[in-house]
Protein backbone atom coordinates (compact mmCIF):
# COMPACT_ATOMS: atom_id res chain seq x y z
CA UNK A 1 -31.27 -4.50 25.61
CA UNK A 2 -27.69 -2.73 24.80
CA UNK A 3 -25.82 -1.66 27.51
CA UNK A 4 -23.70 1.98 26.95
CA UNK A 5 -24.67 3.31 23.01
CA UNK A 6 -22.21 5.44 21.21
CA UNK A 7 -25.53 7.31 20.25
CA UNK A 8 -29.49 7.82 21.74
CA UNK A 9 -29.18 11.80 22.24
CA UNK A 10 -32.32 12.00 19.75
CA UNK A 11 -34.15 8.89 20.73
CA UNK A 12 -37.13 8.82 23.80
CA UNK A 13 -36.30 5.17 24.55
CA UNK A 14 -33.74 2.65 23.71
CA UNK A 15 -34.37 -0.08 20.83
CA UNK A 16 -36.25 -2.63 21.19
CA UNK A 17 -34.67 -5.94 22.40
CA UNK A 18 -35.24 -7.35 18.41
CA UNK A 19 -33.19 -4.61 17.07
CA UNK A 20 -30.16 -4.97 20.18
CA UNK A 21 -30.11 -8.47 19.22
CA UNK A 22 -29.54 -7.47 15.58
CA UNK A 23 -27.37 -5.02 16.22
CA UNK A 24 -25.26 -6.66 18.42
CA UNK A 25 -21.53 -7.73 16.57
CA UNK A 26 -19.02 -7.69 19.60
CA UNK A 27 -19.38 -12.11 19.06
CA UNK A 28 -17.01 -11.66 16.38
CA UNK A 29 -15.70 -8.20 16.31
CA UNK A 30 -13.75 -8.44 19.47
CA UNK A 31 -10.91 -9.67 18.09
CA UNK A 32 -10.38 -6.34 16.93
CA UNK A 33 -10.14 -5.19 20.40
CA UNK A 34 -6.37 -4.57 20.31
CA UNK A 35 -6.08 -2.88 17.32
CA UNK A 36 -8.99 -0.47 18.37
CA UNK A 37 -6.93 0.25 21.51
CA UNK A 38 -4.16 1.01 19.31
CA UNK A 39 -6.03 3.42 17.67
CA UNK A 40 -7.04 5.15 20.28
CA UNK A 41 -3.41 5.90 21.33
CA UNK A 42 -2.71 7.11 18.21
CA UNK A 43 -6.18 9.24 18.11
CA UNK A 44 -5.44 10.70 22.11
CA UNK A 45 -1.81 11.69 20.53
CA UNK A 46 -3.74 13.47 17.80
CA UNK A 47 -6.34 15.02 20.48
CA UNK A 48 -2.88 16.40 22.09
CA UNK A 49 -1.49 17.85 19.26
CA UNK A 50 -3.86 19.42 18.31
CA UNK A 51 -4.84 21.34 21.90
CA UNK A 52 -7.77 19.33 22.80
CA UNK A 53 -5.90 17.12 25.80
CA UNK A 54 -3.50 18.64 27.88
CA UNK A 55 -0.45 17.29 28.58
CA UNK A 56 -1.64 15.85 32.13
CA UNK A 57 -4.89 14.63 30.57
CA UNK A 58 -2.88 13.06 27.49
CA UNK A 59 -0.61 11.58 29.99
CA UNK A 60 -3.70 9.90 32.05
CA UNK A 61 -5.72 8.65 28.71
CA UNK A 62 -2.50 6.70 27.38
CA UNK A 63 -1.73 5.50 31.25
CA UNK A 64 -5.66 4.17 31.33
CA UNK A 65 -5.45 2.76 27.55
CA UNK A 66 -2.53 0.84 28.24
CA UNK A 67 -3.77 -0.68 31.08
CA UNK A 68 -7.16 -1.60 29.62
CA UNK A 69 -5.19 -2.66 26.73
CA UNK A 70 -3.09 -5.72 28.98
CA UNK A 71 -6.72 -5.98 30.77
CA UNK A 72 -8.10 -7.26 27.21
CA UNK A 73 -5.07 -9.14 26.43
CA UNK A 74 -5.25 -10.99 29.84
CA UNK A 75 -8.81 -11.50 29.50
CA UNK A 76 -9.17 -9.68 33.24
CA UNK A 77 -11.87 -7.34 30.74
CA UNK A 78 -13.36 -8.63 28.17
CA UNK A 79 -17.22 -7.48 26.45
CA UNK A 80 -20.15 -7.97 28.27
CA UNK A 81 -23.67 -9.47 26.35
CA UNK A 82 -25.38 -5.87 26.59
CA UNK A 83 -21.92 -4.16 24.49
CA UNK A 84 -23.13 -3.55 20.30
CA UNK A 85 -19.64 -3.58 19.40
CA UNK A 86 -16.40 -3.99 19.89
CA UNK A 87 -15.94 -0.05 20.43
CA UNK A 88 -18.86 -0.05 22.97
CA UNK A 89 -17.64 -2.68 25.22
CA UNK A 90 -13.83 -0.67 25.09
CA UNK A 91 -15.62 2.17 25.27
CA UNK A 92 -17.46 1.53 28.91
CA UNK A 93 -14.37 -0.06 30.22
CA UNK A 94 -12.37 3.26 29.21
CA UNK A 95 -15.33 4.74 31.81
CA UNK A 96 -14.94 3.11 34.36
CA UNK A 97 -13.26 4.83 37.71
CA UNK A 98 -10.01 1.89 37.96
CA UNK A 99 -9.03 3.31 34.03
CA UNK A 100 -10.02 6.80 32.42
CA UNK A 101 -13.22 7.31 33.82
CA UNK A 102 -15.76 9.31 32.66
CA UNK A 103 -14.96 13.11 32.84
CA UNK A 104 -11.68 12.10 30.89
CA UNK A 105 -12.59 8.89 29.03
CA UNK A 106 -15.97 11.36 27.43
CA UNK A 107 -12.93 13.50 25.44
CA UNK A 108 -11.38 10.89 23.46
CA UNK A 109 -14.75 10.33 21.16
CA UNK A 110 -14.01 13.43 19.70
CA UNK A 111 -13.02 14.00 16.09
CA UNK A 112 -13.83 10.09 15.05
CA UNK A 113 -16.38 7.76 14.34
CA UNK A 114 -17.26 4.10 14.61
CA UNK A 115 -17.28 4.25 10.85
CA UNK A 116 -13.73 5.27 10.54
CA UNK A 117 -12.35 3.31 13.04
CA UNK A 118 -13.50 -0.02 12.28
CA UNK A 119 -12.62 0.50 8.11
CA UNK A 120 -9.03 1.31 9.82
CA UNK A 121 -8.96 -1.82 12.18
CA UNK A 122 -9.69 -4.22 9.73
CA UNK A 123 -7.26 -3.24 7.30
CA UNK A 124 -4.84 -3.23 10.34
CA UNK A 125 -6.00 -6.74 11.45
CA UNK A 126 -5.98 -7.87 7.72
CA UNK A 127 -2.35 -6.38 7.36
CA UNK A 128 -1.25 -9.22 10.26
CA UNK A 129 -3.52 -12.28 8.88
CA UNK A 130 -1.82 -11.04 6.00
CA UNK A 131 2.10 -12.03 7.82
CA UNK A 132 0.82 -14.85 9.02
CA UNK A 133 -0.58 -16.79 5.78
CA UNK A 134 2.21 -15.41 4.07
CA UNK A 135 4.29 -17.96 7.24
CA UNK A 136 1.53 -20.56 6.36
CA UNK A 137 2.06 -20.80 2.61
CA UNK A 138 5.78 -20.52 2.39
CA UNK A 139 5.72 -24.02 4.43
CA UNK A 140 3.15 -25.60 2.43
CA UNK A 141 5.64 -24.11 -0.59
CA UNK A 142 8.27 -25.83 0.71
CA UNK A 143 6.87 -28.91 1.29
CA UNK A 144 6.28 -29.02 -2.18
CA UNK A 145 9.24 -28.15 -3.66
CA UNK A 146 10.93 -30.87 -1.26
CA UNK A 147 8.45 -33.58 -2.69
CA UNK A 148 9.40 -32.52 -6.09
CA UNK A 149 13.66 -32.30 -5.47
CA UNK A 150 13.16 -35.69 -3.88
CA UNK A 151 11.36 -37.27 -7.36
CA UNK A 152 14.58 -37.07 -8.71
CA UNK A 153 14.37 -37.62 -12.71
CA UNK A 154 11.62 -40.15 -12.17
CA UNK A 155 8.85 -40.04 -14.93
CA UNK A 156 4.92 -40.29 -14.40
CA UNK A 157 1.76 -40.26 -16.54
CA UNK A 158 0.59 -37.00 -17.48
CA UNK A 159 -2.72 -36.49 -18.04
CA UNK A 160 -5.70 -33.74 -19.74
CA UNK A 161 -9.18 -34.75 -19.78
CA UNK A 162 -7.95 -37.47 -16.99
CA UNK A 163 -6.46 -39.77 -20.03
CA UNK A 164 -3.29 -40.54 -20.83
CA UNK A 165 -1.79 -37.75 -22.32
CA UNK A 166 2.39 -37.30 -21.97
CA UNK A 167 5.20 -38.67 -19.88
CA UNK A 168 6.12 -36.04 -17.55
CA UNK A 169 8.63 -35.58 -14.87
CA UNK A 170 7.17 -36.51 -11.31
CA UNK A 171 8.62 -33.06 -10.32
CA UNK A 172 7.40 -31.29 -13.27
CA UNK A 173 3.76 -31.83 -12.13
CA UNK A 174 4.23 -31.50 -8.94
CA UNK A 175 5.87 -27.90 -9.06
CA UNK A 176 2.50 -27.32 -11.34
CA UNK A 177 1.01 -27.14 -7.66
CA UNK A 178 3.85 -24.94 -6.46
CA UNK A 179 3.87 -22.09 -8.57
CA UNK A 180 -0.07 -21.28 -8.20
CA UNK A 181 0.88 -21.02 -4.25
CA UNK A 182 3.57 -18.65 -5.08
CA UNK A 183 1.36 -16.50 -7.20
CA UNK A 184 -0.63 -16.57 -4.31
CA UNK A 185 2.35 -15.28 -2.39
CA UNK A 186 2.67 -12.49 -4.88
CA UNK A 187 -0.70 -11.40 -4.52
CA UNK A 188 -0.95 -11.08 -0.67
CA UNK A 189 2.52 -9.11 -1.05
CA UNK A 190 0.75 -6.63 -3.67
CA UNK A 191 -2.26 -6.39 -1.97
CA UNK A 192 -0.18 -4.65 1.07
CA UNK A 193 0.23 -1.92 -0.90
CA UNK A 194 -3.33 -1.11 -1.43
CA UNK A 195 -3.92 -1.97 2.07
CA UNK A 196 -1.48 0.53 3.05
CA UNK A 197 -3.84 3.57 4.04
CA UNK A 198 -5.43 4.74 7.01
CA UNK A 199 -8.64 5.69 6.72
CA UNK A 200 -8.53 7.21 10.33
CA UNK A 201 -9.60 10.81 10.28
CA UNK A 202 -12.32 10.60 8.11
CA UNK A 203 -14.81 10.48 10.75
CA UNK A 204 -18.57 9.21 9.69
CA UNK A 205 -17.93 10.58 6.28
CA UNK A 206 -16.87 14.19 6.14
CA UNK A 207 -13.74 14.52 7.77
CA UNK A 208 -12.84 16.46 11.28
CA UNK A 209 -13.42 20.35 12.51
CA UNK A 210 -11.36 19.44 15.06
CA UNK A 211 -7.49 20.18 13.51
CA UNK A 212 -6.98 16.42 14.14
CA UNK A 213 -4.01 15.27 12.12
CA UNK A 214 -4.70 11.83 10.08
CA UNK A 215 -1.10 11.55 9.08
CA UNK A 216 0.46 11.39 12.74
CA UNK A 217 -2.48 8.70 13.24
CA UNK A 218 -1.67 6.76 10.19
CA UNK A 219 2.15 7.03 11.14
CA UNK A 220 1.50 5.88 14.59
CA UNK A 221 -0.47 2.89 13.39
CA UNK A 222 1.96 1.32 10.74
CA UNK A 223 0.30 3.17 7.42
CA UNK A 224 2.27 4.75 4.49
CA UNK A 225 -0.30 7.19 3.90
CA UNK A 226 -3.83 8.64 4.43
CA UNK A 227 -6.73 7.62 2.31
CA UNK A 228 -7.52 10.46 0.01
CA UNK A 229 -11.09 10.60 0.19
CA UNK A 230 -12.58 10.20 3.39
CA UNK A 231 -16.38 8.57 2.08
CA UNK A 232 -14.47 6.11 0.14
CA UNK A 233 -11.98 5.09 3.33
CA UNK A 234 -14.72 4.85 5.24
CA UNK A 235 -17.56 2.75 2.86
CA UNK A 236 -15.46 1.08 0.72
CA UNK A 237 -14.44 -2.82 1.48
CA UNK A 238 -12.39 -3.59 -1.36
CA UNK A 239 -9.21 -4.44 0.61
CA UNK A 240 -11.68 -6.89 2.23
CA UNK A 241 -12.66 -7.93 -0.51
CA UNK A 242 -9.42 -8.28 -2.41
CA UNK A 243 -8.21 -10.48 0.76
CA UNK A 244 -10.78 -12.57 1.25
CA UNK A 245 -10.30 -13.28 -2.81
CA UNK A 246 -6.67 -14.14 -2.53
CA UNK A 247 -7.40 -16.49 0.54
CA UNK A 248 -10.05 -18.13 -1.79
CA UNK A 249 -7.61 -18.49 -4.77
CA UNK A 250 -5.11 -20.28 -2.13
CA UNK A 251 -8.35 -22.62 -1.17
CA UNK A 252 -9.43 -23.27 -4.56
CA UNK A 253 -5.79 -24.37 -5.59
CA UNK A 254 -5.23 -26.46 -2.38
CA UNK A 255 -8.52 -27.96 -3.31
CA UNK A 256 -6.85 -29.39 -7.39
CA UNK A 257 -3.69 -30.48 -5.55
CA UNK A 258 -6.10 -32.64 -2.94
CA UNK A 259 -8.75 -33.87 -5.49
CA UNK A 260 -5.19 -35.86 -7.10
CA UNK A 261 -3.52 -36.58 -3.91
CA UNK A 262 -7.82 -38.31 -3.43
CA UNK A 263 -7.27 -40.22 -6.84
CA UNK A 264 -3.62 -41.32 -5.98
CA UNK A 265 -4.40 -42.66 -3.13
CA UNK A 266 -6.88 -45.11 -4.29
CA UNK A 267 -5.91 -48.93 -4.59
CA UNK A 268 -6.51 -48.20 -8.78
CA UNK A 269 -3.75 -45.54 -9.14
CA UNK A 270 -1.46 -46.27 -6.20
CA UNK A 271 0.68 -43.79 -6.52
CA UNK A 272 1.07 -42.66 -3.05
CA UNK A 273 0.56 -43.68 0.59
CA UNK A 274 -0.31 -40.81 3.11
CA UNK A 275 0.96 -41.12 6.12
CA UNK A 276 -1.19 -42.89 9.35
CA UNK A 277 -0.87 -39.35 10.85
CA UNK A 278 -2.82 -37.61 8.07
CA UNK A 279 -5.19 -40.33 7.32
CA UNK A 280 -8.28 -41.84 9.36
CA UNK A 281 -10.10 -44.86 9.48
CA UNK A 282 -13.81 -46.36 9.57
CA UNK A 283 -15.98 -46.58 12.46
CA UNK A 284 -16.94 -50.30 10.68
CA UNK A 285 -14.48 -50.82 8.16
CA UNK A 286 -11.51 -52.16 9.69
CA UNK A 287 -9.12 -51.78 6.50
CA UNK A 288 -9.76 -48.28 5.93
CA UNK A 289 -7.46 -45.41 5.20
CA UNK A 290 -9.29 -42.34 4.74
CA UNK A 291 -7.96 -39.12 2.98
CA UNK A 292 -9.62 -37.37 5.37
CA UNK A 293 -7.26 -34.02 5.04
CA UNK A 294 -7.54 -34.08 1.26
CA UNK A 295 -11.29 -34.15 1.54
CA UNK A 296 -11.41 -31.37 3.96
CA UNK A 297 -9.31 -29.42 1.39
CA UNK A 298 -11.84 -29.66 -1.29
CA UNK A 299 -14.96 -28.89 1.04
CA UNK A 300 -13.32 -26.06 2.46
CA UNK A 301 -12.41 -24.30 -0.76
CA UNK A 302 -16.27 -24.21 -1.22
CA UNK A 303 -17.25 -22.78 2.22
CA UNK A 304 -14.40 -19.88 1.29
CA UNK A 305 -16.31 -19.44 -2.03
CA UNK A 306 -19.56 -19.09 -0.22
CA UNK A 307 -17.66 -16.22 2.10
CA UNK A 308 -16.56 -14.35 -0.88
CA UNK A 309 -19.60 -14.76 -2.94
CA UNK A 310 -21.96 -13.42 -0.04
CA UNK A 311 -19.58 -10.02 0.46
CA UNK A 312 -19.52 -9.33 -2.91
CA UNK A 313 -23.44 -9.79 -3.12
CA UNK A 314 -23.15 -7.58 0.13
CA UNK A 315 -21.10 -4.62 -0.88
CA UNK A 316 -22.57 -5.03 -5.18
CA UNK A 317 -25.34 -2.20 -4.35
CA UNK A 318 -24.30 -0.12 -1.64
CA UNK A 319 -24.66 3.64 -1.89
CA UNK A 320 -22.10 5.85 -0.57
CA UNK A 321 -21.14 6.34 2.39
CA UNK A 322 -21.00 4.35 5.22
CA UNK A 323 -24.25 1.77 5.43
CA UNK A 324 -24.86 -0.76 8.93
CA UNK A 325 -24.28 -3.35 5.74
CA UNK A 326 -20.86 -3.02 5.97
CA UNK A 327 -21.03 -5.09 9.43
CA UNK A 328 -21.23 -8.54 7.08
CA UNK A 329 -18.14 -7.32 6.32
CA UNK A 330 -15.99 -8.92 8.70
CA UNK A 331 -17.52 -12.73 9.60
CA UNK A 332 -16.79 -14.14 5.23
CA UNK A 333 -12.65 -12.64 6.01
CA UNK A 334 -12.35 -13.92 9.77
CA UNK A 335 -13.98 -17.20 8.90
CA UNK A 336 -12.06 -17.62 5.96
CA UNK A 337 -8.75 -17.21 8.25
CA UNK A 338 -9.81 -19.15 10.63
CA UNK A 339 -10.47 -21.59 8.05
CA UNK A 340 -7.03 -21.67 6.43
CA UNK A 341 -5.21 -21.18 9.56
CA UNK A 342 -6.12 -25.05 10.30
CA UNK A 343 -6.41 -26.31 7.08
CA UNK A 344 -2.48 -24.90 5.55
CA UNK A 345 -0.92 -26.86 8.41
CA UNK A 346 -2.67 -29.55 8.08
CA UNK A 347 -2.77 -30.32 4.23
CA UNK A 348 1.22 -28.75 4.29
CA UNK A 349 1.81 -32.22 6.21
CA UNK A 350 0.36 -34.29 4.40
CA UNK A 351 2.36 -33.46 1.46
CA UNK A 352 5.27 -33.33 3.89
CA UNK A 353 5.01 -37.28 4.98
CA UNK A 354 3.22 -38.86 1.69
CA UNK A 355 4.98 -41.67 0.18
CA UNK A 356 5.53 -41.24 -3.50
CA UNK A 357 5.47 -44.81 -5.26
CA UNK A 358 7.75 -44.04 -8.35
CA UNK A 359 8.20 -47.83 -9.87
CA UNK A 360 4.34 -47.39 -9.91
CA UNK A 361 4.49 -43.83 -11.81
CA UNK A 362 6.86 -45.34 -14.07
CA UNK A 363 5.32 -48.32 -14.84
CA UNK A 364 2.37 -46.44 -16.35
CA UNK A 365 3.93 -43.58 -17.93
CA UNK A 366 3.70 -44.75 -21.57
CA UNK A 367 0.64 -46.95 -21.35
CA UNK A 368 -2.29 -45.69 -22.94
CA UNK A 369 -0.45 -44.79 -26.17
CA UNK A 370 1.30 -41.21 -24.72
CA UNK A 371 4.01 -41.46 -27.07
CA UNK A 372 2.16 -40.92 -30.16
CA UNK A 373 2.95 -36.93 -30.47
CA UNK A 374 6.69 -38.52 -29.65
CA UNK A 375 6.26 -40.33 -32.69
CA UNK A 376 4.55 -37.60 -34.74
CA UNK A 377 6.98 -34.76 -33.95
CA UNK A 378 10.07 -37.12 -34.53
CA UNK A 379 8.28 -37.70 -38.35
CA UNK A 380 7.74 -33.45 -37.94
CA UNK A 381 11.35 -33.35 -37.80
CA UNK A 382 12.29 -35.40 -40.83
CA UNK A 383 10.11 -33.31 -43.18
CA UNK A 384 6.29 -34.42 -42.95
CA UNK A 385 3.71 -31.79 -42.52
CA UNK A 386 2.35 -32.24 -38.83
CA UNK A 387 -1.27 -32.65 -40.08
CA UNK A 388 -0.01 -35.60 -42.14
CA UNK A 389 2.30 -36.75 -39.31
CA UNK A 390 -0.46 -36.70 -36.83
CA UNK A 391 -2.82 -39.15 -39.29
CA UNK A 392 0.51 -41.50 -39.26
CA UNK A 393 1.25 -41.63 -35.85
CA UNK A 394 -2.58 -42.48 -35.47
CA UNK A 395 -2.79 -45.24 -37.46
CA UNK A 396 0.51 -46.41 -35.44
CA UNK A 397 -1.91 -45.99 -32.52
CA UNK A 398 -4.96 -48.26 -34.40
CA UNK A 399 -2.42 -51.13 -35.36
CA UNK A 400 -1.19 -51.34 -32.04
CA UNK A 401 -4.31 -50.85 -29.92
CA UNK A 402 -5.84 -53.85 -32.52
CA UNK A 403 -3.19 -55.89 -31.37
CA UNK A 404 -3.43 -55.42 -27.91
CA UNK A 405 0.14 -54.00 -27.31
CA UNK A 406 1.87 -50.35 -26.77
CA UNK A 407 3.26 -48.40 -29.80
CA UNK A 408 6.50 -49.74 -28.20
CA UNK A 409 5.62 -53.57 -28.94
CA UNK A 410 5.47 -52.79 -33.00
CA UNK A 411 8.29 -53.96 -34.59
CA UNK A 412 10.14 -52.31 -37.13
CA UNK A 413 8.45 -53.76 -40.29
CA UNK A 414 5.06 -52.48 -38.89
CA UNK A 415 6.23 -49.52 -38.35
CA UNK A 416 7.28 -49.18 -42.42
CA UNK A 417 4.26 -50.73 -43.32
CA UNK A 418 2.40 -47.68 -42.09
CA UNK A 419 4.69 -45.06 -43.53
CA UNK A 420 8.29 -45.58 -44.44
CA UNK A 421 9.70 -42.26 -43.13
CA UNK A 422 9.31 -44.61 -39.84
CA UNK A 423 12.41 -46.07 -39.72
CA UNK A 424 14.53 -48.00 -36.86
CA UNK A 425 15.55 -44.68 -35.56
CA UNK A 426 12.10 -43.90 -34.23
CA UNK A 427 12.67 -45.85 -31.46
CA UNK A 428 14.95 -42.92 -29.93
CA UNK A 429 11.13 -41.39 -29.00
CA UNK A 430 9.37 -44.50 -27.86
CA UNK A 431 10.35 -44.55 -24.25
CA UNK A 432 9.40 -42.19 -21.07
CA UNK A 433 12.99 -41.26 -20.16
CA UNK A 434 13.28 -40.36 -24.11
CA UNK A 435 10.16 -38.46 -24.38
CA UNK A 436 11.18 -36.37 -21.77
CA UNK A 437 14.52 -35.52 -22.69
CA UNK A 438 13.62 -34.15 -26.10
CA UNK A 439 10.87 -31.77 -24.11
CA UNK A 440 14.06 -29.06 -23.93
CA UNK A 441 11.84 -26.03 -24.22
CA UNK A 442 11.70 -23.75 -21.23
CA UNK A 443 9.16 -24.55 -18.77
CA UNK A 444 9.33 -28.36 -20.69
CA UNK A 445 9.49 -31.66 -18.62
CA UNK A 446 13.06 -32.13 -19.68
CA UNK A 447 15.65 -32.39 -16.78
CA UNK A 448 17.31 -30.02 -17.57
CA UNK A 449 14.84 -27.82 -17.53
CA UNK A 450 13.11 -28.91 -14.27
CA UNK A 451 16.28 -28.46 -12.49
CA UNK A 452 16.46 -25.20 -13.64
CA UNK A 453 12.92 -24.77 -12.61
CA UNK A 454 13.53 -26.01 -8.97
CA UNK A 455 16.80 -23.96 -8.73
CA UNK A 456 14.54 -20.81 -9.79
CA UNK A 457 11.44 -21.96 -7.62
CA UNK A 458 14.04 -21.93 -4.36
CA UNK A 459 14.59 -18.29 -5.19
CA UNK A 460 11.63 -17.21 -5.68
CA UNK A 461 10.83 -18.58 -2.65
CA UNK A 462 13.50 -16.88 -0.55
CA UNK A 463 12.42 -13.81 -0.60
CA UNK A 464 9.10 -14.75 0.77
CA UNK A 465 10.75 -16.41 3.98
């Protein structure tokens, strides 16, 4: 059975012990406890303003908040089983004789409601998760863009369809996993500025009678502005929503850069070697080296789906205003923090401390015939239609792949055999360190261009620190 209700004025008995276990949300919702102390100094500062606490009695309620408030943080008060919610359980300490009690504690419900209070918390808690990943992402950034100015001007394979495709810097693909992170950077950033209204004042739906003021609220608790329509502040999730998306994005592209680091690990690539203190071994294999972080990257990424997918099924057919569905609101976002506040650390050092083998990368950057567009663009250049250029180049490829050797291994009379446009010269293109070089386009593999990528990237970055 609940303990102390915010409501039961209208009811002959209490609920039944089904619907308090239902009903009950203060298992996850008390981390919000702060914040909704927080906004009940800023709501007793409102109360004063506008006449409905006295000076004395506005003096008392902020004495008896603050000390509940170090009570919470200390633990020395903390919810009960029998407290619905997080504002219940704050709500019957705030009664109690050593704090408000009740004559005095009874005024502050005035003028608000659960339902605008807790649409204001979470965007408050959100706004710090928010700081924090922000922390959590620039490292994992970093650790990145350290792997990649370390690579030097070493070359790798680069693949599509997981074949052999082009030679490619090793720090040209690996700042292909930075720049998603920094979008993601971008997008927690911009989503601040949605964020950045209190719906506080709204009350269940309608607003306040009361001469409350909503902007000295939203001042008081860190908020640009007021939400202009107080049914959508107080039923609308989107903020949620848009978070928990962003932190999904970051999941999703932590899981592409672990599925590789999975693959390059194996004894058939061998392109790196993670370090013993990111790896684990087998309870009955004794040679084992497990990817164990990497793997937990790509399983997370689909829990975080699953939280995202089940508040967007929640919140897809809810009427306006506020509806008791808007509880599932808060378990897909805190779960998907908690999630990425292990994982980012975790998966940031294992980027960190992997060894990068590059005589390895290098040794397989032109094997399975990756300079054939090389060969075609460099005939491109001397006059031949690309269609026809691209039928030369591939018959360089069947010669070569009948004789069991790379395009590099044909000598120069097979080379005029299959057109004679292919002179000596075409050997400029036939190397990894060559292909590269002549990729001088911006955002191209050149060296050039991926030191001007990594200078950029470092900026970009800066501002996020």
């Amino acid at each position: 059975m609940l303990g102390i209700a915010l409501w039961g004025g209208r009811f002959q008995g209490g609920p039944s012990e089904a619907l308090a276990a239902l009903s009950v949300s203060t298992q996850f919702d008390w981390r919000l406890a702060d914040y909704d102390l927080q906004g009940s100094l800023a709501h007793a500062h409102a109360l004063q303003d506008a006449g409905l606490l006295n000076d004395e009695e506005y003096a008392d309620m902020v004495a008896a908040l603050r000390l509940l408030r170090e009570d919470v943080a200390s633990g020395a008060f903390t919810y009960s089983p029998e407290d619905e919610d997080v504002h219940t359980a704050l709500e019957r300490g705030l009664l109690e004789p050593q704090y408000a009690g009740a004559e005095l504690a009874g005024k502050l419900r005035a003028g608000r409601s659960r339902n605008d209070q807790i649409a204001t918390l979470i965007r408050m808690y959100l706004r710090d998760a928010s700081a924090h990943m922000r922390g959590l992402l620039v490292a994992l950034c970093e650790a990145i863009l350290g792997q990649a100015e370390a690579a030097g001007n070493h070359i790798m394979p680069g693949r599509t369809h997981m074949q052999h495709a082009q030679p490619v810097l090793v720090a040209h693909h690996l700042m292909a996993h930075f720049w998603p992170q920094l979008r993601n950077l971008s997008r927690l950033a911009d989503w601040g500025k949605r964020n950045d209204q209190s719906p506080y004042g709204g009350g269940a739906l309608a607003g306040n009678t009361l001469g409350l003021d909503p902007e000295l609220v939203a001042r008081e608790l860190g908020f640009s502005e007021v939400c202009p329509n107080s049914i959508d502040g107080t039923s609308s999730r989107d903020v949620v929503l848009e978070f928990l998306y962003i932190l999904t994005q970051v999941a999703v592209d932590l899981s592409r850069l672990a599925e590789e680091v999975v693959i390059w690990n194996t004894a058939e690539f061998g392109y790196v070697t993670l370090d013993d203190s990111y790896s684990t071994g087998s309870s009955i294999m004794p040679q084992k080296k497990n990817p164990d972080v990497a793997e937990l990257a790509r399983g997370k990424a689909g829990r975080l789906v699953g939280d995202l997918a089940g508040l967007l099924t929640t919140m897809k057919g809810l009427p306006l205003a506020y509806d008791r569905d808007l509880q599932e609101d808060k378990e897909p976002v805190f779960d998907a923090i908690d999630t990425l506040e292990v994982l980012l650390p975790a998966v940031t050092g294992m980027v960190q401390t992997m060894q990068v083998h590059y005589e390895r990368l290098e040794s397989l950057a032109t094997a399975g015939f990756s300079l054939a567009t090389d060969v075609a663009e460099w005939l491109v250049k001397r006059g031949m239609p690309f269609r026809r250029a691209h039928e030369v180049s591939g018959a360089c490829v069947a010669l070569a792949e009948s004789r069991g050797v790379g395009l590099e291994d044909l000598s120069d009379a097979d080379f005029a055999s299959v057109n004679p446009l292919l002179t000596p010269e075409v050997r400029t293109v036939l190397s990894g360190p060559g292909s590269v070089a002549a990729r001088q386009g911006k955002g191209g593999t050149a060296p050039e261009r991926v030191a001007e990528q990594l200078a950029a990237a470092g900026e970009a970055l800066a501002q996020y620190r």
